[in-house]
Protein backbone atom coordinates (compact mmCIF):
# COMPACT_ATOMS: atom_id res chain seq x y z
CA UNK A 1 0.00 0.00 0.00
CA UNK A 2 1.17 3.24 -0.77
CA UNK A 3 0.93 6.89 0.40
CA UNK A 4 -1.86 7.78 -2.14
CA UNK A 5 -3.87 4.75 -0.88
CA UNK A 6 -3.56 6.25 2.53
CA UNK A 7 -4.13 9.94 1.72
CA UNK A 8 -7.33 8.83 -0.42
CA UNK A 9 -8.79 6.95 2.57
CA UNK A 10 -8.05 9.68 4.84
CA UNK A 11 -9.29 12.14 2.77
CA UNK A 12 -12.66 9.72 2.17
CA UNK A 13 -13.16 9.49 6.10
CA UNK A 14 -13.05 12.96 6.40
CA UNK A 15 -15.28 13.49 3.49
CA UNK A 16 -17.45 11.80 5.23
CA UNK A 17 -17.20 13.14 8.61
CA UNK A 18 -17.82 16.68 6.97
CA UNK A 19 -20.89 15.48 5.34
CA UNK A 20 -22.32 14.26 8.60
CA UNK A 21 -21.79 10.74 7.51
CA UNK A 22 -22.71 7.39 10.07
CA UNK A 23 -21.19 6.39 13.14
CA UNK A 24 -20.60 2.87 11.46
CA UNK A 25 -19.29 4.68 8.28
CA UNK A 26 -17.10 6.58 10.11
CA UNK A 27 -15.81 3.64 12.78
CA UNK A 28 -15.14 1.98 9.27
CA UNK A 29 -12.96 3.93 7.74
CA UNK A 30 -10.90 4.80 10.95
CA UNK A 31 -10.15 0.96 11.22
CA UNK A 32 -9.57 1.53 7.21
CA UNK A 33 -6.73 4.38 7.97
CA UNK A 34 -4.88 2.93 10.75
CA UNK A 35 -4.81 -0.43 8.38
CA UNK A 36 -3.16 1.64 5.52
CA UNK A 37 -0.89 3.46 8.34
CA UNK A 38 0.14 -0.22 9.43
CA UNK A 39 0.68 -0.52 5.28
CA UNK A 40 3.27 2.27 5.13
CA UNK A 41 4.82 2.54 8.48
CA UNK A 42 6.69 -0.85 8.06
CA UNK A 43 8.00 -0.11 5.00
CA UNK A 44 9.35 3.39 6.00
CA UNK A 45 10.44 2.61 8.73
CA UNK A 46 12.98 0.05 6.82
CA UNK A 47 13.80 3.13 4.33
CA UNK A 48 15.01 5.36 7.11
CA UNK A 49 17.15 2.63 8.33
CA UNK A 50 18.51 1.15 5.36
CA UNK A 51 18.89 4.92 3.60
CA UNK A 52 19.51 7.04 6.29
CA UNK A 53 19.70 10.26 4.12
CA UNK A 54 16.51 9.72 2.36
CA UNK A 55 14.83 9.16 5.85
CA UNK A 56 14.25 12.96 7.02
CA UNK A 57 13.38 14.20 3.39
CA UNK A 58 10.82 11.30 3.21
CA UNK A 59 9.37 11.51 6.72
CA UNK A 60 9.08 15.42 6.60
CA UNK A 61 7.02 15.34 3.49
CA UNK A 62 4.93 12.23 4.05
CA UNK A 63 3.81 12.41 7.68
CA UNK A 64 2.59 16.09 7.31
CA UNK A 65 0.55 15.54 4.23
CA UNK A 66 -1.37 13.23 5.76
CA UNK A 67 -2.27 15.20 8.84
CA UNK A 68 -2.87 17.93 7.26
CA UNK A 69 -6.00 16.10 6.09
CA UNK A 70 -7.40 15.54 9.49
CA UNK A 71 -10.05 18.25 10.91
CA UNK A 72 -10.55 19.96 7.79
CA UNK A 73 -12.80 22.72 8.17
CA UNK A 74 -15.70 21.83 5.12
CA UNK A 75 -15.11 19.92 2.10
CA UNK A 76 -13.61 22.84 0.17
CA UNK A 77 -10.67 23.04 2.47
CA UNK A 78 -10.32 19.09 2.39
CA UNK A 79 -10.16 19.13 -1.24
CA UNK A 80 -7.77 21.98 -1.57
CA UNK A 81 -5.62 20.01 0.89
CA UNK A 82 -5.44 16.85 -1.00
């Protein structure tokens, strides 16, 4: 699983949230993001360690993207974010 995979199920979840979207919608896609965080962590993880120099470049653009996501304001600032 990639980045994209995780920033597009963020970005769903939150979609959703904005919209006023179902507890069990919303329960589902949180277990649906911390799968696809699982996904990429690993696999970072063994990128910082094996190439050390990529590690901070990587971590400092991935990790914020992502959060950036998270409490978006309506859907116009969600999409403007992605």
């Amino acid at each position: 699983m990639d980045k994209t995979t995780r920033r597009s199920t963020v970005f769903a979840r939150e979609g959703l949230r904005l919209s006023g979207g179902d507890v069990e919608g919303l329960a589902q896609f949180r277990a649906e993001v911390h799968a696809t965080c699982a996904a990429i962590g690993s696999p970072r993880v063994l990128v910082s360690i094996l190439v050390q120099a990529l590690a901070p470049a990587a971590a400092a653009a991935a990790a914020p993207a992502s959060y950036a996501l998270r409490g978006a304001a309506d859907v116009h600032v969600l999409a403007a974010l992605r």
